[in-house]
Protein backbone atom coordinates (compact mmCIF):
# COMPACT_ATOMS: atom_id res chain seq x y z
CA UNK A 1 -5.96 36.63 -26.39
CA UNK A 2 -7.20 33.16 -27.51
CA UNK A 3 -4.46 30.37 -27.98
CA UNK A 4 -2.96 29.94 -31.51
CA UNK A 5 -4.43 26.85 -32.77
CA UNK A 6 -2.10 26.39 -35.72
CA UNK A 7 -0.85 27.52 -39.09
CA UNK A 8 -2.36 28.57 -42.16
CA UNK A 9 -0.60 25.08 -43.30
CA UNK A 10 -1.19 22.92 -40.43
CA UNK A 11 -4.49 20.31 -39.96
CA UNK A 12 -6.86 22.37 -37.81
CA UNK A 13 -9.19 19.51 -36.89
CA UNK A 14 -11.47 22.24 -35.09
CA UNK A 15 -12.37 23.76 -38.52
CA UNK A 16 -15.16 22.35 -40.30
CA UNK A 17 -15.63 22.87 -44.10
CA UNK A 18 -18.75 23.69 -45.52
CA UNK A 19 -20.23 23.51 -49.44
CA UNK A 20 -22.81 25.87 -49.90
CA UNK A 21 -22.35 25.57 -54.02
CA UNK A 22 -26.00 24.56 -54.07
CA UNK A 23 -27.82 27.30 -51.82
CA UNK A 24 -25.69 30.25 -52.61
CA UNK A 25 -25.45 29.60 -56.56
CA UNK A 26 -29.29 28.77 -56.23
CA UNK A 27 -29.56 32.76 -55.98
CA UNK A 28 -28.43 33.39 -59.25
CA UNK A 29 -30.07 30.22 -60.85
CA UNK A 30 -33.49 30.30 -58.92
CA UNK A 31 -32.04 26.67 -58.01
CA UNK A 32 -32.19 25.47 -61.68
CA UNK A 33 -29.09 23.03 -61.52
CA UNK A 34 -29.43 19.40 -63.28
CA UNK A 35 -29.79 16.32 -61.31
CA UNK A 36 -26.34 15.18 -62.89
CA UNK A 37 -24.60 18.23 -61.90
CA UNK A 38 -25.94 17.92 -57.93
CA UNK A 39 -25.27 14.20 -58.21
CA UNK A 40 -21.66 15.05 -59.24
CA UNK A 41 -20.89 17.88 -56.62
CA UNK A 42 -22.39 15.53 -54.17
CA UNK A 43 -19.81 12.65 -54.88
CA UNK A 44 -17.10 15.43 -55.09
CA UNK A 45 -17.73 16.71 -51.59
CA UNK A 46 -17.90 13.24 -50.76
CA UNK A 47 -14.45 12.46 -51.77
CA UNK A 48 -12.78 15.83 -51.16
CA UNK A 49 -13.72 15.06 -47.21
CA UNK A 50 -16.23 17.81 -46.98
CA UNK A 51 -17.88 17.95 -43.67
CA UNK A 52 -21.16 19.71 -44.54
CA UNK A 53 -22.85 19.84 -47.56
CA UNK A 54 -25.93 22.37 -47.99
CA UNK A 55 -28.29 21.22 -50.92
CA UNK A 56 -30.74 24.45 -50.43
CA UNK A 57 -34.03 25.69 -49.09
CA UNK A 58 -36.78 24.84 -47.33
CA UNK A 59 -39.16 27.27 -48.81
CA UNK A 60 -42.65 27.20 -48.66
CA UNK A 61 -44.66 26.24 -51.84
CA UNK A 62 -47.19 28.72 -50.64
CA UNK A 63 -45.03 31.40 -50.27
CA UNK A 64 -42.73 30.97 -53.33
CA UNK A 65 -44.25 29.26 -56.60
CA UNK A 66 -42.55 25.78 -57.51
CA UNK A 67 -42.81 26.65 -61.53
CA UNK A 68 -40.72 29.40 -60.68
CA UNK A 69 -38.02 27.20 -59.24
CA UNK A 70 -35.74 24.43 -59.57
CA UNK A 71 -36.22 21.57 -56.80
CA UNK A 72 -33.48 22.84 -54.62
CA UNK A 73 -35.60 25.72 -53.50
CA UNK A 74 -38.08 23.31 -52.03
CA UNK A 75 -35.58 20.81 -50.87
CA UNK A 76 -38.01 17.53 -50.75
CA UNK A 77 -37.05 14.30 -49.27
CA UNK A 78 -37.52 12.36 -52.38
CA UNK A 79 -35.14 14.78 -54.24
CA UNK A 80 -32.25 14.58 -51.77
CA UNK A 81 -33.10 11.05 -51.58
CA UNK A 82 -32.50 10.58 -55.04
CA UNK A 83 -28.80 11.90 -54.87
CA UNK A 84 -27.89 11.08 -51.49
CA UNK A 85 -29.46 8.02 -51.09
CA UNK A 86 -28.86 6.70 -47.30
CA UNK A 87 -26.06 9.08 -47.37
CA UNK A 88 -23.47 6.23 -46.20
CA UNK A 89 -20.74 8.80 -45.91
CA UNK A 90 -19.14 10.57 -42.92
CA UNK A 91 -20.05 14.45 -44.85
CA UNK A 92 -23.48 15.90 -43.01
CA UNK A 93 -27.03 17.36 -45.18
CA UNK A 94 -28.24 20.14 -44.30
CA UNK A 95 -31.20 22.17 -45.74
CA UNK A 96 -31.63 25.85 -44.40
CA UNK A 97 -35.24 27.04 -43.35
CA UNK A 98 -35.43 30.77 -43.58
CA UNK A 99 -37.88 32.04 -41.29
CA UNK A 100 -39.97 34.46 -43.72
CA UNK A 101 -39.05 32.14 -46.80
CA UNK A 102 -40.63 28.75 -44.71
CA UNK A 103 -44.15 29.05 -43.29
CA UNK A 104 -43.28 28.26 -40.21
CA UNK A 105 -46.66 29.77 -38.48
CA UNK A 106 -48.94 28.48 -40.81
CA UNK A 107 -48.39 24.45 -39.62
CA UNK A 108 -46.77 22.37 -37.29
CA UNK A 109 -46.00 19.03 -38.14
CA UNK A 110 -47.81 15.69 -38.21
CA UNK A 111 -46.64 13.04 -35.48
CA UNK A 112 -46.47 11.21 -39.17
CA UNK A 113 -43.89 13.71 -40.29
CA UNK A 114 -42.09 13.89 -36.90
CA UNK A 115 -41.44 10.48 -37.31
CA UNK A 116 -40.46 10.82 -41.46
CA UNK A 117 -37.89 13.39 -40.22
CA UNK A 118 -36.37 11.46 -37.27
CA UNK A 119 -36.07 8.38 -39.86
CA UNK A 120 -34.17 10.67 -42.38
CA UNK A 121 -31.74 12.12 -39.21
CA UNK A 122 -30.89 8.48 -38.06
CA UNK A 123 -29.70 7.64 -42.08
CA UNK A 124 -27.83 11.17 -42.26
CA UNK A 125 -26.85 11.73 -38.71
CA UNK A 126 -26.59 15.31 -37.84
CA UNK A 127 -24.85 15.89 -34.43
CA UNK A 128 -28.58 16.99 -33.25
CA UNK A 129 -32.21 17.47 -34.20
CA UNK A 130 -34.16 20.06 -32.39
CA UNK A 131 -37.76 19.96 -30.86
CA UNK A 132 -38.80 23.45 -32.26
CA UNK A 133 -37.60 26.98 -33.17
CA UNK A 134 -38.71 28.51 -30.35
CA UNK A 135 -40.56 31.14 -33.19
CA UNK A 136 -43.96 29.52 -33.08
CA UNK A 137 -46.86 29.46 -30.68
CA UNK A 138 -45.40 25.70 -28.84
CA UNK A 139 -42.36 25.04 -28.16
CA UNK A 140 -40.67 21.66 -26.39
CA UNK A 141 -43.05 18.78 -25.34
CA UNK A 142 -42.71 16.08 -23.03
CA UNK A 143 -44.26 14.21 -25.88
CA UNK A 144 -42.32 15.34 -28.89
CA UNK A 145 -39.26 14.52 -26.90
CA UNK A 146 -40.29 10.69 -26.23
CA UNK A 147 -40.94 10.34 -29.66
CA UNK A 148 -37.91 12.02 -31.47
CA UNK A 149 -35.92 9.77 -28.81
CA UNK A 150 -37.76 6.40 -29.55
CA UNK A 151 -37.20 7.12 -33.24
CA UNK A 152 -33.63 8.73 -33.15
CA UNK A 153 -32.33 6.13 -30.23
CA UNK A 154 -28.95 7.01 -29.12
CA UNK A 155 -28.27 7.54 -32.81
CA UNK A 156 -28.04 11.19 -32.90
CA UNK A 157 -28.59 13.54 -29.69
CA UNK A 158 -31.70 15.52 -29.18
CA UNK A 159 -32.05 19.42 -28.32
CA UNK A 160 -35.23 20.80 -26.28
CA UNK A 161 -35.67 24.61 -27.17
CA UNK A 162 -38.80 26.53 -26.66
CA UNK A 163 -40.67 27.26 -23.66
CA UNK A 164 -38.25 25.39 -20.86
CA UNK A 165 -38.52 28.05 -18.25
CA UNK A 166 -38.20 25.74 -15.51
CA UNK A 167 -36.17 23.39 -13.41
CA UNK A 168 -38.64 20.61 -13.64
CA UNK A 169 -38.83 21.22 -17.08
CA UNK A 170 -35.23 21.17 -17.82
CA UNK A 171 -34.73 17.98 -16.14
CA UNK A 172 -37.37 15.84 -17.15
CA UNK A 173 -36.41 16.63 -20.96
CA UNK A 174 -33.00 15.70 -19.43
CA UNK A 175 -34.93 12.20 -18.57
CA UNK A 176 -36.26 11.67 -21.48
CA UNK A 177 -33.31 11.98 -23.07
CA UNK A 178 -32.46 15.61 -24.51
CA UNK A 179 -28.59 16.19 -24.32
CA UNK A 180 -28.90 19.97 -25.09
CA UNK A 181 -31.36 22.27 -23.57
CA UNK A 182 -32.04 25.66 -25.24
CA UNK A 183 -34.32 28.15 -23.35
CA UNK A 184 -34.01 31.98 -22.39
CA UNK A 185 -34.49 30.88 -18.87
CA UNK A 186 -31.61 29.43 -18.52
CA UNK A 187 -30.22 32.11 -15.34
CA UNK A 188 -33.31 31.28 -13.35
CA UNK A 189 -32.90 27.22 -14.04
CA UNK A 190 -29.71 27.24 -12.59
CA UNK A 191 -30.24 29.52 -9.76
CA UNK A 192 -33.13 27.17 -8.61
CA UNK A 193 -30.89 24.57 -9.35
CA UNK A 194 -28.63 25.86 -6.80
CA UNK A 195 -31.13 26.59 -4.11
CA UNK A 196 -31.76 22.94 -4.27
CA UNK A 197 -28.23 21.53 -3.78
């Protein structure tokens, strides 16, 4: 039996709270809420202390039609930009990607985008970025890792998933500066590991 944390009344530090206002009401709405409204629920959270904030989707424009939707579907930089600004607050962004509702087959991205997105992560600072689902055809590169690192710095840690099936692989990520390794390997890492020592 797990160790009783606290009360129903007590500060549970351990919890984290969540606002998913945007995504989940974005069902009912097709994501149709006005830029005032987002702007206020944004300052709200902000002041309330909330530790995550969720401002939608990251659906594909070429799976679901942007007249059909409000911008929250699509969840573009310059939108959340526009209400978040650098987001010089402690509460988190986050955007979900669906896999089914985001193409994530069709593309990967652009060393240009790579970059766009580390630049956004250092301003928001998530506890991680990751290198890749581990759903598409690549996975973790020597090379993606080097650059999410030069553009992240010791800003906000790094997490290799996808196609790390060895102990060479593992720790060179490890050199290059991941702090969390994801792979499916991870049995036959450390018993390799262990032959070694």
């Amino acid at each position: 039996m797990s160790k009783k944390r606290g009360s129903l009344l007590s500060y549970r530090p351990d919890i984290k709270v969540v606002d998913a206002t945007l995504r989940d009401g974005g069902l009912v709405n097709d994501f149709r809420f006005t830029e005032d409204f987002v702007r206020d629920l944004y300052a709200a959270n902000v002041a309330a202390g909330i530790d995550y904030m969720e401002f939608g989707y990251k659906a594909s424009k070429d799976i679901f039609d942007p007249k059909d939707f409000g911008p929250w579907k699509f969840c573009e930089e310059a939108d959340l930009r526009n209400i978040v600004g650098d987001n010089d607050t402690d509460m988190k962004i986050a955007v979900m990607a669906d896999v089914g509702r985001c193409n994530y087959k069709r593309r990967y991205l652009t060393e240009e985008e790579k970059r766009a997105l580390c630049s956004i992560a250092r301003e928001v600072r998530p506890d991680f970025i990751k290198t890749s689902t581990g759903f598409g055809t690549g996975g973790a590169t020597f090379e993606d890792v080097a650059l999410m690192k030069k553009c992240v710095g010791d800003e906000v840690k790094i997490k290799a998933a996808g196609g790390i099936r060895t102990l060479d692989t593992a720790l060179r990520m490890i050199e290059l500066g991941v702090s969390r390794i994801g792979s499916t390997a991870s049995v036959s890492i450390i018993e390799e590991l262990k032959h070694r020592l």
